[in-house]
PDB file of N, CA and C in Angstrom:
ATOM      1  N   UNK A   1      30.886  12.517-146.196  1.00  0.00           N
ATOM      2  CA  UNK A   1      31.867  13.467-146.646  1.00  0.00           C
ATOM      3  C   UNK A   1      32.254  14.348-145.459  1.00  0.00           C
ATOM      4  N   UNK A   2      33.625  14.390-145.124  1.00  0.00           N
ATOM      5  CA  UNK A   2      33.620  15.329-144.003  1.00  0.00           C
ATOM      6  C   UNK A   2      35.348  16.324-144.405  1.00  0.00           C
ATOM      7  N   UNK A   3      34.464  17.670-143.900  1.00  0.00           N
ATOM      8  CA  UNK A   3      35.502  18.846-144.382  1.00  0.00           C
ATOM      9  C   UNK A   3      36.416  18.642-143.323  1.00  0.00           C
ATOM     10  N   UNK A   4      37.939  19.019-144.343  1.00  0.00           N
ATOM     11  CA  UNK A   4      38.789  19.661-142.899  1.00  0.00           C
ATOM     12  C   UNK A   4      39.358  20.610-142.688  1.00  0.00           C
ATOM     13  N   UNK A   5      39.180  21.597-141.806  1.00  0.00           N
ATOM     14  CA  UNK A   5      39.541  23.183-141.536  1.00  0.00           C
ATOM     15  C   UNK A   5      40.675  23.484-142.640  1.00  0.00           C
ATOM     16  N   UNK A   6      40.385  24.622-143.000  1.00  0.00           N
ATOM     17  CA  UNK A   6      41.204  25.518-143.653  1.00  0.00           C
ATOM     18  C   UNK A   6      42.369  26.259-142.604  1.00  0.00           C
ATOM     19  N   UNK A   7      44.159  26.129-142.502  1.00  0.00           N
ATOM     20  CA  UNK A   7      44.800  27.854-141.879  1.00  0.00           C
ATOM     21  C   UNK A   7      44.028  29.080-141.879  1.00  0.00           C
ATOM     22  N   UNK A   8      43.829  29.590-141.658  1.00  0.00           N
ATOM     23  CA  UNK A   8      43.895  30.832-141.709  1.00  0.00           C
ATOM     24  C   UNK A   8      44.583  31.502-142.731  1.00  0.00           C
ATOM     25  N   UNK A   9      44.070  32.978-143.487  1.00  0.00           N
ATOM     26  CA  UNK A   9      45.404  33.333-144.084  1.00  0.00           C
ATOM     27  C   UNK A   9      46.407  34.225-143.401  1.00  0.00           C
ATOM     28  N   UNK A  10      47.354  34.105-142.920  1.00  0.00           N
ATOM     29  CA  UNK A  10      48.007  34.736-142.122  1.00  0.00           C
ATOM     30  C   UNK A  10      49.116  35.596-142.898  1.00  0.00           C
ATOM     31  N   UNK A  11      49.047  35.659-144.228  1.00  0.00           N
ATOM     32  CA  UNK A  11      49.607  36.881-145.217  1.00  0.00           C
ATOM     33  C   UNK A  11      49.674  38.162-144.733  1.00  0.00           C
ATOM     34  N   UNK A  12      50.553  38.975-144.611  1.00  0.00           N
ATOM     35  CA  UNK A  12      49.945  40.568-144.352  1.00  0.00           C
ATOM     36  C   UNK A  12      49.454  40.752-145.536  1.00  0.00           C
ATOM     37  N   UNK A  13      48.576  41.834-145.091  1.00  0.00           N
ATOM     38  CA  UNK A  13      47.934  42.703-146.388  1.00  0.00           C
ATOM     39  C   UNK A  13      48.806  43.917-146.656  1.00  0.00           C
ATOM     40  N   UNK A  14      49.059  44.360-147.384  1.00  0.00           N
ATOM     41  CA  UNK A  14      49.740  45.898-147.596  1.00  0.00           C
ATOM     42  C   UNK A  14      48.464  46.538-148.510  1.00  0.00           C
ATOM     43  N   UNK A  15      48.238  47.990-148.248  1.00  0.00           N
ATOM     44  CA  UNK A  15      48.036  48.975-149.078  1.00  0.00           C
ATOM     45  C   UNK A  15      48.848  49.429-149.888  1.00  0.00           C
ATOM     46  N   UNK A  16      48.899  49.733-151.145  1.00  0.00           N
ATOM     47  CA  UNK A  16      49.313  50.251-152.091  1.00  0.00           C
ATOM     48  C   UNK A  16      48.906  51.558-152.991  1.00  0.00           C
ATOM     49  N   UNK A  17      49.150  52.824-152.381  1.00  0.00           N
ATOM     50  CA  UNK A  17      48.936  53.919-152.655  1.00  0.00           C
ATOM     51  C   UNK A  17      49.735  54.898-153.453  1.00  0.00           C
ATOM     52  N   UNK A  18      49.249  55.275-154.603  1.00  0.00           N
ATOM     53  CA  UNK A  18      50.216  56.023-155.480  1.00  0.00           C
ATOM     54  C   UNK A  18      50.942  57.140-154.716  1.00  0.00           C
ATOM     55  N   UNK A  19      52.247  58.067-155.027  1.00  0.00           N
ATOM     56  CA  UNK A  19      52.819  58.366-153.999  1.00  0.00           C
ATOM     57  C   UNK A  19      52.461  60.257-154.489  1.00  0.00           C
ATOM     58  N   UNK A  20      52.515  61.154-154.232  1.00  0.00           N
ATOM     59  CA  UNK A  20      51.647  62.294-153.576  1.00  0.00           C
ATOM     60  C   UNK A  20      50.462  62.199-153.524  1.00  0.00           C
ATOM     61  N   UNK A  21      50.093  61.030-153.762  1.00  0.00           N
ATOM     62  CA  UNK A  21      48.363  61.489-153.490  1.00  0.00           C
ATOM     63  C   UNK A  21      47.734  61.431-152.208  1.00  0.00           C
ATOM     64  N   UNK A  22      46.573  61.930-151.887  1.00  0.00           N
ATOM     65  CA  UNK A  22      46.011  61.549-150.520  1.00  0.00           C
ATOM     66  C   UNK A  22      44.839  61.487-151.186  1.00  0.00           C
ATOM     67  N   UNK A  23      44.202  60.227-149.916  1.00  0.00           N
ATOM     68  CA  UNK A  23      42.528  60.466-150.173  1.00  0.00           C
ATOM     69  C   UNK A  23      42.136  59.227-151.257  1.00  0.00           C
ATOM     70  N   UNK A  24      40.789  59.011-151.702  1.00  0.00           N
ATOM     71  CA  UNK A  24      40.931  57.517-152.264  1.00  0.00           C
ATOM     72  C   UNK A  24      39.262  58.413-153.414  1.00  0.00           C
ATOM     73  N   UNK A  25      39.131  57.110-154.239  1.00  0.00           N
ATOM     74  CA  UNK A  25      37.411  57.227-154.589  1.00  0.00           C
ATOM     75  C   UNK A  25      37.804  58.478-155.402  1.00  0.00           C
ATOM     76  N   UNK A  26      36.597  59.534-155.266  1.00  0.00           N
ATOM     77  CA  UNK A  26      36.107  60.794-155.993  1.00  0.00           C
ATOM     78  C   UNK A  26      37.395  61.567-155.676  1.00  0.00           C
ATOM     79  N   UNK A  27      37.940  61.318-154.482  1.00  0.00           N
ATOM     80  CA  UNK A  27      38.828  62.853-153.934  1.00  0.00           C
ATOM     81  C   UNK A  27      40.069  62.503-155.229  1.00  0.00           C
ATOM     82  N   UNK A  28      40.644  61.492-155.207  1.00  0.00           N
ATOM     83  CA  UNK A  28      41.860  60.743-155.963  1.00  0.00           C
ATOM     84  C   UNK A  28      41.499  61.265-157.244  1.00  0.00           C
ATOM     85  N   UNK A  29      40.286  60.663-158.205  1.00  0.00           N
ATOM     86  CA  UNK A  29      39.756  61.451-159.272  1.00  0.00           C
ATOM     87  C   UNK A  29      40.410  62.803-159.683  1.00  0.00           C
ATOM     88  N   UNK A  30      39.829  63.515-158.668  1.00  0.00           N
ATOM     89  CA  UNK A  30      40.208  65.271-158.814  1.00  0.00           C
ATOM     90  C   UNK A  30      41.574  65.487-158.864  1.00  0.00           C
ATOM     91  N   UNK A  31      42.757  64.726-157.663  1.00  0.00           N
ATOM     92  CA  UNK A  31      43.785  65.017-158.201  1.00  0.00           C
ATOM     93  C   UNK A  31      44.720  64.855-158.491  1.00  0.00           C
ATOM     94  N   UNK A  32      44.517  63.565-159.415  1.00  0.00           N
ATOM     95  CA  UNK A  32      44.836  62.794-160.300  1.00  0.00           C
ATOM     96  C   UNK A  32      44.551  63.887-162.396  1.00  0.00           C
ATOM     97  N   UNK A  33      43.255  64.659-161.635  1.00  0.00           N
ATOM     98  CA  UNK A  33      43.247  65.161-162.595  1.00  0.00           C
ATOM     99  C   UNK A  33      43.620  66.894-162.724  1.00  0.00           C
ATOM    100  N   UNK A  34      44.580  66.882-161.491  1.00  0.00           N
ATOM    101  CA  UNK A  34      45.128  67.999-160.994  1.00  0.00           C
ATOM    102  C   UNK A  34      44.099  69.245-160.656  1.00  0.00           C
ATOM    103  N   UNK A  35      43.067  68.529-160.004  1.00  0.00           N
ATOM    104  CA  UNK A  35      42.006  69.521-159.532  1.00  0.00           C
ATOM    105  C   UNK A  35      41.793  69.233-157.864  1.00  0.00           C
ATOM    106  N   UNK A  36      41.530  70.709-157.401  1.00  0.00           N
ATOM    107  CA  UNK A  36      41.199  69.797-156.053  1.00  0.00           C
ATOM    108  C   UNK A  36      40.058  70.109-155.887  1.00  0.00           C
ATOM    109  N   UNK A  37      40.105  68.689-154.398  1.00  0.00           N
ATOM    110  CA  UNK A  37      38.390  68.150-154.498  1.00  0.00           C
ATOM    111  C   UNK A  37      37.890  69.010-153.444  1.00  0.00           C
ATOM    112  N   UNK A  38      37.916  70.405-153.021  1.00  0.00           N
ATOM    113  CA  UNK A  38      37.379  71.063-152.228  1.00  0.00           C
ATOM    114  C   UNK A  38      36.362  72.320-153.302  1.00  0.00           C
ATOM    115  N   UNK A  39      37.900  73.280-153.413  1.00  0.00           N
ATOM    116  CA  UNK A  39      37.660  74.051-154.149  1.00  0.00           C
ATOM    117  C   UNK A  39      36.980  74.401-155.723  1.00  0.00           C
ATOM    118  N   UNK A  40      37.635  72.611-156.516  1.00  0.00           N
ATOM    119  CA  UNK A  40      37.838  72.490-157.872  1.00  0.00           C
ATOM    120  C   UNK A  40      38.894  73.554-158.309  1.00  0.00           C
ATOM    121  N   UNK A  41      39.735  74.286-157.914  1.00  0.00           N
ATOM    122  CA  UNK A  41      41.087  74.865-158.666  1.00  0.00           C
ATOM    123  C   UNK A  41      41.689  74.151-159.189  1.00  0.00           C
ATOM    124  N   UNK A  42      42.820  74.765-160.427  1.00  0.00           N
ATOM    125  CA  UNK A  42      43.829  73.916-160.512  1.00  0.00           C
ATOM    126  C   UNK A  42      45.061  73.383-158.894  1.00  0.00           C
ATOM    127  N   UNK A  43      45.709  72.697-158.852  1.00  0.00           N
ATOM    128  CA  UNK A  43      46.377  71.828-157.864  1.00  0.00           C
ATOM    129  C   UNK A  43      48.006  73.325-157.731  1.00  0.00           C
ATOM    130  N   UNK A  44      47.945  73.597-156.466  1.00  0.00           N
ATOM    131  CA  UNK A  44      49.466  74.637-156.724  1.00  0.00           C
ATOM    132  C   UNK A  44      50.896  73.547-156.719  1.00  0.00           C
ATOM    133  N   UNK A  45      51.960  73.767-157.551  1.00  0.00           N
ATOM    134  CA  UNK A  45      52.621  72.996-157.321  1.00  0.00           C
ATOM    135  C   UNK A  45      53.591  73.352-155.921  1.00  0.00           C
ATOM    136  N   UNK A  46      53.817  71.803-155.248  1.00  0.00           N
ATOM    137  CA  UNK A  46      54.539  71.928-154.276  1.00  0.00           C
ATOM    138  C   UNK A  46      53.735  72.089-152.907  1.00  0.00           C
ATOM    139  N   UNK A  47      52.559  72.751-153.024  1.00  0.00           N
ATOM    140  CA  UNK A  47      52.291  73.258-152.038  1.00  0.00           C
ATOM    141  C   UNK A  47      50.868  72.578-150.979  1.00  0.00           C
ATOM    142  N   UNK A  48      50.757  72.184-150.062  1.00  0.00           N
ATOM    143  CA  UNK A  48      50.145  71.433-148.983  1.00  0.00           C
ATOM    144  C   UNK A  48      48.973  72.352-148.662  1.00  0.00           C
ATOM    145  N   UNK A  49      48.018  71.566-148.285  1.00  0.00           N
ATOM    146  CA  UNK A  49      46.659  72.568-147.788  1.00  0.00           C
ATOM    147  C   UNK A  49      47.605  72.957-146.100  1.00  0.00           C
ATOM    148  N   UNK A  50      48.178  72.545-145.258  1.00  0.00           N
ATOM    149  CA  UNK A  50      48.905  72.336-144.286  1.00  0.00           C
ATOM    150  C   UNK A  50      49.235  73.868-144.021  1.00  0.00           C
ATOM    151  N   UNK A  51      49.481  74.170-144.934  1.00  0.00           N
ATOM    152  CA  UNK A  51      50.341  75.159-145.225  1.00  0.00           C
ATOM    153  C   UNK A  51      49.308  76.756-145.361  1.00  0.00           C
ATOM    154  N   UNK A  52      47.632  76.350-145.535  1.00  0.00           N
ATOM    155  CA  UNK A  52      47.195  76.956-146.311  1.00  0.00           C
ATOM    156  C   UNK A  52      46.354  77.666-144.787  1.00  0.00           C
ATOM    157  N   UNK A  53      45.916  79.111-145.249  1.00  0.00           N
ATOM    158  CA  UNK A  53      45.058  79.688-143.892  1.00  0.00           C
ATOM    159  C   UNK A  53      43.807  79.352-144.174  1.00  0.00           C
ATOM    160  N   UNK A  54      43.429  78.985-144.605  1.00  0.00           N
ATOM    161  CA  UNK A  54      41.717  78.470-144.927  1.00  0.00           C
ATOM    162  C   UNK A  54      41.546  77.320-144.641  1.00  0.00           C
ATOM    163  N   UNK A  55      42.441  76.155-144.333  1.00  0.00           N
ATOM    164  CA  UNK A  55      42.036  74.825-143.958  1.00  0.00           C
ATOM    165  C   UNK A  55      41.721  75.065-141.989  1.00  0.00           C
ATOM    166  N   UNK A  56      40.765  74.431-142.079  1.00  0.00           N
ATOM    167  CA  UNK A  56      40.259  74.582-140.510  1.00  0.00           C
ATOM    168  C   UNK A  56      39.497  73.285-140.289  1.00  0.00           C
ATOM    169  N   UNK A  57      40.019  73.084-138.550  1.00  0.00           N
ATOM    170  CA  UNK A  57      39.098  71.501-138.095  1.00  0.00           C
ATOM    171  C   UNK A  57      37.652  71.877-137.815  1.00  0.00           C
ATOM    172  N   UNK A  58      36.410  71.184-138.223  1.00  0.00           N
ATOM    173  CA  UNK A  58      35.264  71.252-137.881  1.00  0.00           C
ATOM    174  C   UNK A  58      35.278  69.892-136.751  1.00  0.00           C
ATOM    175  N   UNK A  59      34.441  70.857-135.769  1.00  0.00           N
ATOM    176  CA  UNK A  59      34.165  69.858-134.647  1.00  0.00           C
ATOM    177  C   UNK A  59      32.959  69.540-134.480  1.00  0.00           C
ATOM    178  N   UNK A  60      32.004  68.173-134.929  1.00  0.00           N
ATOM    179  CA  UNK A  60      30.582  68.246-134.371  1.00  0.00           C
ATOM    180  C   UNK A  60      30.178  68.122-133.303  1.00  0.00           C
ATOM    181  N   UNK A  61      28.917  68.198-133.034  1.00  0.00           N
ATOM    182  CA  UNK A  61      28.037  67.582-131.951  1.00  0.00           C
ATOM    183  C   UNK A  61      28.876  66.432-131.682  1.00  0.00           C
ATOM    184  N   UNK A  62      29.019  65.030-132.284  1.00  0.00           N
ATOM    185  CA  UNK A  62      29.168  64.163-131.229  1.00  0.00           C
ATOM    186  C   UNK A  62      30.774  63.955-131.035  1.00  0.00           C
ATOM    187  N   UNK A  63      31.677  65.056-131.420  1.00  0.00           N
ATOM    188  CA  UNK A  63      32.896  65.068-131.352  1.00  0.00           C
ATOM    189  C   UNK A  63      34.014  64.703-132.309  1.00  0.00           C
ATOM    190  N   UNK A  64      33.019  64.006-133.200  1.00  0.00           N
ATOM    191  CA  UNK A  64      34.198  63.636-134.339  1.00  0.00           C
ATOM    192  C   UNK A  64      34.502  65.240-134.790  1.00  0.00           C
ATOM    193  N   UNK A  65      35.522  64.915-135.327  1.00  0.00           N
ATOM    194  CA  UNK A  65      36.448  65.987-136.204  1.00  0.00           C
ATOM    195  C   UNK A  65      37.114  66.167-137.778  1.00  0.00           C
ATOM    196  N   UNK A  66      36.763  67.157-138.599  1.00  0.00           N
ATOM    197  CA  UNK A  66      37.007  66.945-140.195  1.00  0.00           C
ATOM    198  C   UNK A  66      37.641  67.967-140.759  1.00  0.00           C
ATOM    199  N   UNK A  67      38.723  68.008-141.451  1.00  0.00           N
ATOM    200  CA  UNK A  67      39.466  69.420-141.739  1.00  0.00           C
ATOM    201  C   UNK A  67      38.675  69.690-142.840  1.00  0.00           C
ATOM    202  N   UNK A  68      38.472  70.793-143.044  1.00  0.00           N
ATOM    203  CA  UNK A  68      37.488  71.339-143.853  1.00  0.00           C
ATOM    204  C   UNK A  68      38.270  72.183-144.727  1.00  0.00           C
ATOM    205  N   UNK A  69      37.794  73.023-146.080  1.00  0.00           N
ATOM    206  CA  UNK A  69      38.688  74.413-146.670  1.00  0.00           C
ATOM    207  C   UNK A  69      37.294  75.357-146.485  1.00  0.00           C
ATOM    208  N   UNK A  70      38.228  77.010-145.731  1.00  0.00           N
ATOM    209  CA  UNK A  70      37.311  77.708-145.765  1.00  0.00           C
ATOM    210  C   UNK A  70      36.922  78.333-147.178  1.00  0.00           C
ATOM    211  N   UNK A  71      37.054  77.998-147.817  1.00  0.00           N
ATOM    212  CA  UNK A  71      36.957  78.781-149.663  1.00  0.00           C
ATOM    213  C   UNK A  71      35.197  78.073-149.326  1.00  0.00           C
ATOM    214  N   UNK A  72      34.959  77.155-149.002  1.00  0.00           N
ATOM    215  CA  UNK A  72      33.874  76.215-149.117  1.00  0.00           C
ATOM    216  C   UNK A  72      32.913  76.452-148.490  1.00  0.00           C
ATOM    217  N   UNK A  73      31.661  77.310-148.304  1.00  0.00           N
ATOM    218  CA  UNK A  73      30.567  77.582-147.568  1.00  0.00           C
ATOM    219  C   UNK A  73      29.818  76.172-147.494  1.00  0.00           C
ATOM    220  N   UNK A  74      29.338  76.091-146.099  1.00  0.00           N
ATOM    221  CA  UNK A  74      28.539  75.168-145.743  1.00  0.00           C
ATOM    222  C   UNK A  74      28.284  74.665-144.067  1.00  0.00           C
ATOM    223  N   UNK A  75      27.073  74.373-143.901  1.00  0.00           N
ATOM    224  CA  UNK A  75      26.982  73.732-142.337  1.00  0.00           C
ATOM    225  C   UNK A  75      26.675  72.123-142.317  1.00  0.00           C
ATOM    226  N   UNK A  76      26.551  71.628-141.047  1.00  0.00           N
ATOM    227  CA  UNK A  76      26.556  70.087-141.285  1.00  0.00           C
ATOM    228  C   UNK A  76      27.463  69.210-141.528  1.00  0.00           C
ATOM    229  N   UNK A  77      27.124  68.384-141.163  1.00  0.00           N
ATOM    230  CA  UNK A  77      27.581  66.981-141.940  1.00  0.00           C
ATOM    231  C   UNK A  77      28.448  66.888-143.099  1.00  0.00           C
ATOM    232  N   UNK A  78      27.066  66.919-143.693  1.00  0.00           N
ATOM    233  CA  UNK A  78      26.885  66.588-145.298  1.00  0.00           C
ATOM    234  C   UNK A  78      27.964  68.152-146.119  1.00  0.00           C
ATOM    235  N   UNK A  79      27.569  69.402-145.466  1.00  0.00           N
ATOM    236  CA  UNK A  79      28.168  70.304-146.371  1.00  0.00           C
ATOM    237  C   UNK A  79      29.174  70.933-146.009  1.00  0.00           C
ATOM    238  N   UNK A  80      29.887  71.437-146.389  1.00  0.00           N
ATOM    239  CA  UNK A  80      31.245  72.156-146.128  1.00  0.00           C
ATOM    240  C   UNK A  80      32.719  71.749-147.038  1.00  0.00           C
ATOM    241  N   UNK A  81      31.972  70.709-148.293  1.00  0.00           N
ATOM    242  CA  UNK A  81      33.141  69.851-149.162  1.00  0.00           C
ATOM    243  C   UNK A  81      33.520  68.605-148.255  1.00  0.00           C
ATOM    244  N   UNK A  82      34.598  68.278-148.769  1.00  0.00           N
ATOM    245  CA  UNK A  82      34.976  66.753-148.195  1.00  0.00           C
ATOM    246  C   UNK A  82      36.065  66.836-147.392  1.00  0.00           C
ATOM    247  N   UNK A  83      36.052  65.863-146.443  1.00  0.00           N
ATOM    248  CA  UNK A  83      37.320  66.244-145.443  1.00  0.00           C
ATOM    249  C   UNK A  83      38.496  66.154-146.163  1.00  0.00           C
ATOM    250  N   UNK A  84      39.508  66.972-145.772  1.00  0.00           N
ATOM    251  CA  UNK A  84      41.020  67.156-146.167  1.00  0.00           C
ATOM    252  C   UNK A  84      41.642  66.550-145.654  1.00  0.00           C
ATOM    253  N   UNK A  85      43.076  66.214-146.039  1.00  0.00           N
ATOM    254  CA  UNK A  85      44.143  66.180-145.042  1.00  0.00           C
ATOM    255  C   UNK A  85      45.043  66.691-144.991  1.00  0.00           C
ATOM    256  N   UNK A  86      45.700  67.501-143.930  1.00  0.00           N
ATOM    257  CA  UNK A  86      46.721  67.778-144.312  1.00  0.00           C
ATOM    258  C   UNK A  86      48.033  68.085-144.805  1.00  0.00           C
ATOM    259  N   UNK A  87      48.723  66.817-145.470  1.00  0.00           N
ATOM    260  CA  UNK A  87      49.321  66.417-146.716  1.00  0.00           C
ATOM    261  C   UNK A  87      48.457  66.588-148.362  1.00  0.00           C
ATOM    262  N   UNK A  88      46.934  66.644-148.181  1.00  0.00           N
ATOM    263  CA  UNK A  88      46.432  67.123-149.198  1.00  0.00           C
ATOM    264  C   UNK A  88      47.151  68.258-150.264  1.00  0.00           C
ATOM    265  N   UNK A  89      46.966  68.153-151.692  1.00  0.00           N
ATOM    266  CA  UNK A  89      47.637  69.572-152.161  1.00  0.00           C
ATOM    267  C   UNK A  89      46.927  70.063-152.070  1.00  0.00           C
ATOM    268  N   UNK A  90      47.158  71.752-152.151  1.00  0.00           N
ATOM    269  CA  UNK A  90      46.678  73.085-152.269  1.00  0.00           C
ATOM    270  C   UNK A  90      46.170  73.678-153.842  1.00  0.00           C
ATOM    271  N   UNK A  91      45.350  74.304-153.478  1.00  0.00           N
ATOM    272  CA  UNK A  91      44.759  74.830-154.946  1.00  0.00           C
ATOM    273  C   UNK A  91      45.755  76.176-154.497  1.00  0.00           C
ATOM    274  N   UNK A  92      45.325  76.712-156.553  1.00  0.00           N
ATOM    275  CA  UNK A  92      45.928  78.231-156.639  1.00  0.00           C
ATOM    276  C   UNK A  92      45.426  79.106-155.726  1.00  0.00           C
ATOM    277  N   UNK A  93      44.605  78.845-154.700  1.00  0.00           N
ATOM    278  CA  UNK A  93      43.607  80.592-153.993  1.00  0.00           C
ATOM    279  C   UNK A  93      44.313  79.890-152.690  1.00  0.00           C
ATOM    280  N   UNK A  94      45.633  79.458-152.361  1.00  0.00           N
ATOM    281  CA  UNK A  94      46.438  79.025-151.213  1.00  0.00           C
ATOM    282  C   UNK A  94      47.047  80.339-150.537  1.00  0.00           C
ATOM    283  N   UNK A  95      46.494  80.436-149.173  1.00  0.00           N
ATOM    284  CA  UNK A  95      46.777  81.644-148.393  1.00  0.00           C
ATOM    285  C   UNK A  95      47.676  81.029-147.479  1.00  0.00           C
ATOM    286  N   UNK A  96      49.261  81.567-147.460  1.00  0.00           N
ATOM    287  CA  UNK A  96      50.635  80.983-146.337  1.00  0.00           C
ATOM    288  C   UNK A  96      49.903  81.330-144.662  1.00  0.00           C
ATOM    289  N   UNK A  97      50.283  80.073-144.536  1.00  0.00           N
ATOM    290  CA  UNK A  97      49.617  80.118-142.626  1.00  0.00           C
ATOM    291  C   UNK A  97      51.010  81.399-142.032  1.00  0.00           C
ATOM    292  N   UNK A  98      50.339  82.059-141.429  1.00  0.00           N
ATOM    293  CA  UNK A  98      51.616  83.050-140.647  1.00  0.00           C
ATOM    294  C   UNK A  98      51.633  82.546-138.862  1.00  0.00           C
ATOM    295  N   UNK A  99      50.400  82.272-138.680  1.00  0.00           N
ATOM    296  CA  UNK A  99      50.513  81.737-137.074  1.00  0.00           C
ATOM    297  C   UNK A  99      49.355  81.015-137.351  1.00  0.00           C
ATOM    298  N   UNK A 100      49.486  79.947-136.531  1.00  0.00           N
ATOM    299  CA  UNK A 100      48.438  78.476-136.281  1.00  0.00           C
ATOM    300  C   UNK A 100      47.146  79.080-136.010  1.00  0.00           C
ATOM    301  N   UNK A 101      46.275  78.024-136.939  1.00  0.00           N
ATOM    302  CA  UNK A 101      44.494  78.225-137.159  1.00  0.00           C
ATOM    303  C   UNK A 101      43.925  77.701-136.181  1.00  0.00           C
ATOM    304  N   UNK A 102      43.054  78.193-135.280  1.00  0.00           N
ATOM    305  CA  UNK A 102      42.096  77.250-134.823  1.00  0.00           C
ATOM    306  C   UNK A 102      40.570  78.215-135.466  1.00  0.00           C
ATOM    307  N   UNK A 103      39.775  77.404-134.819  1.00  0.00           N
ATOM    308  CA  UNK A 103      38.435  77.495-134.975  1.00  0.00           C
ATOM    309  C   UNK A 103      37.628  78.751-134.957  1.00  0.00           C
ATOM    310  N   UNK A 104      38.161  79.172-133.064  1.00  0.00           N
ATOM    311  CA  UNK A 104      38.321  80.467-132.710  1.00  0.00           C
ATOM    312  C   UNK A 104      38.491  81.566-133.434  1.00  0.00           C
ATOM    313  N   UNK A 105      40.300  81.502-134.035  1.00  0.00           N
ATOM    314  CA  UNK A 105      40.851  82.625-134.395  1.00  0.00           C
ATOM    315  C   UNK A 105      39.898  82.405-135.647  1.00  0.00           C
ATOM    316  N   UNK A 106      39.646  81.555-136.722  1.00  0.00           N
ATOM    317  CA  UNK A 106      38.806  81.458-137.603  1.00  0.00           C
ATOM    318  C   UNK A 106      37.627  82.694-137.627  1.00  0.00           C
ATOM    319  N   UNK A 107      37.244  82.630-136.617  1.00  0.00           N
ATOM    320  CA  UNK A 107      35.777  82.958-136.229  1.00  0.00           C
ATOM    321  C   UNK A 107      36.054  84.033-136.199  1.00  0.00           C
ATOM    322  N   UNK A 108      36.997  84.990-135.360  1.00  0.00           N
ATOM    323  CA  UNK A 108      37.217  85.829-134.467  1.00  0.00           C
ATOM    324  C   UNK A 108      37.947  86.609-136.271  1.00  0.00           C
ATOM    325  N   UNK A 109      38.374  86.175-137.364  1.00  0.00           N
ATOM    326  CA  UNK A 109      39.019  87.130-137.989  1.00  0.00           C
ATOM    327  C   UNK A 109      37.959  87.452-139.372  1.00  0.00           C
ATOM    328  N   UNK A 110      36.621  86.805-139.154  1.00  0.00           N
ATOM    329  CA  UNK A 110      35.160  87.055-140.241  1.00  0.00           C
ATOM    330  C   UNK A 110      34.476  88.438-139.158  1.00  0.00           C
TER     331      UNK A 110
END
């Protein structure tokens, strides 16, 4: 009996992602169920974490990088909630960015 090679599948794949949502798994869950997955608020309409003064990049030790919400106490890895993005929506406790966040000014305005 002797096999003979299979093509390849050379199909593209597409993703197929419902359209305001970001984020997949547990995060999608939340706001899908118009909660977000940082805070747990209700979802503000219209409005982007992007937009919001509490979203800030965490930088670790080995350099990766995770937008975080400051509403969310925590150190590490593991704590600080789940990374954002910034197309993410905004919960109701959404503070308007007036001039660009970094880490620093973060720090520098506790």
């Amino acid at each position: 009996m002797t096999s003979t090679p299979t093509a390849p599948n050379t199909q593209a794949r597409t993703t197929v992602r419902a359209p305001g949502h970001a984020g997949r798994g547990s995060i999608r869950k939340f706001l899908d169920a118009g909660i977000h997955p940082a805070t747990l608020r209700p979802l503000a309409a219209g409005m982007r974490c992007a937009e919001c003064v509490h979203l800030y990049l965490k930088v670790l030790d080995n350099g990766s990088e995770h937008r975080k919400c400051g509403l969310v106490a925590g150190t590490g890895r593991r704590n600080g909630g789940p990374d954002l993005r910034e197309e993410t929506p905004a919960c109701v406790d959404i503070a308007k960015v007036t001039a660009p966040v970094t880490l620093e000014s973060r720090g520098a305005a506790q």
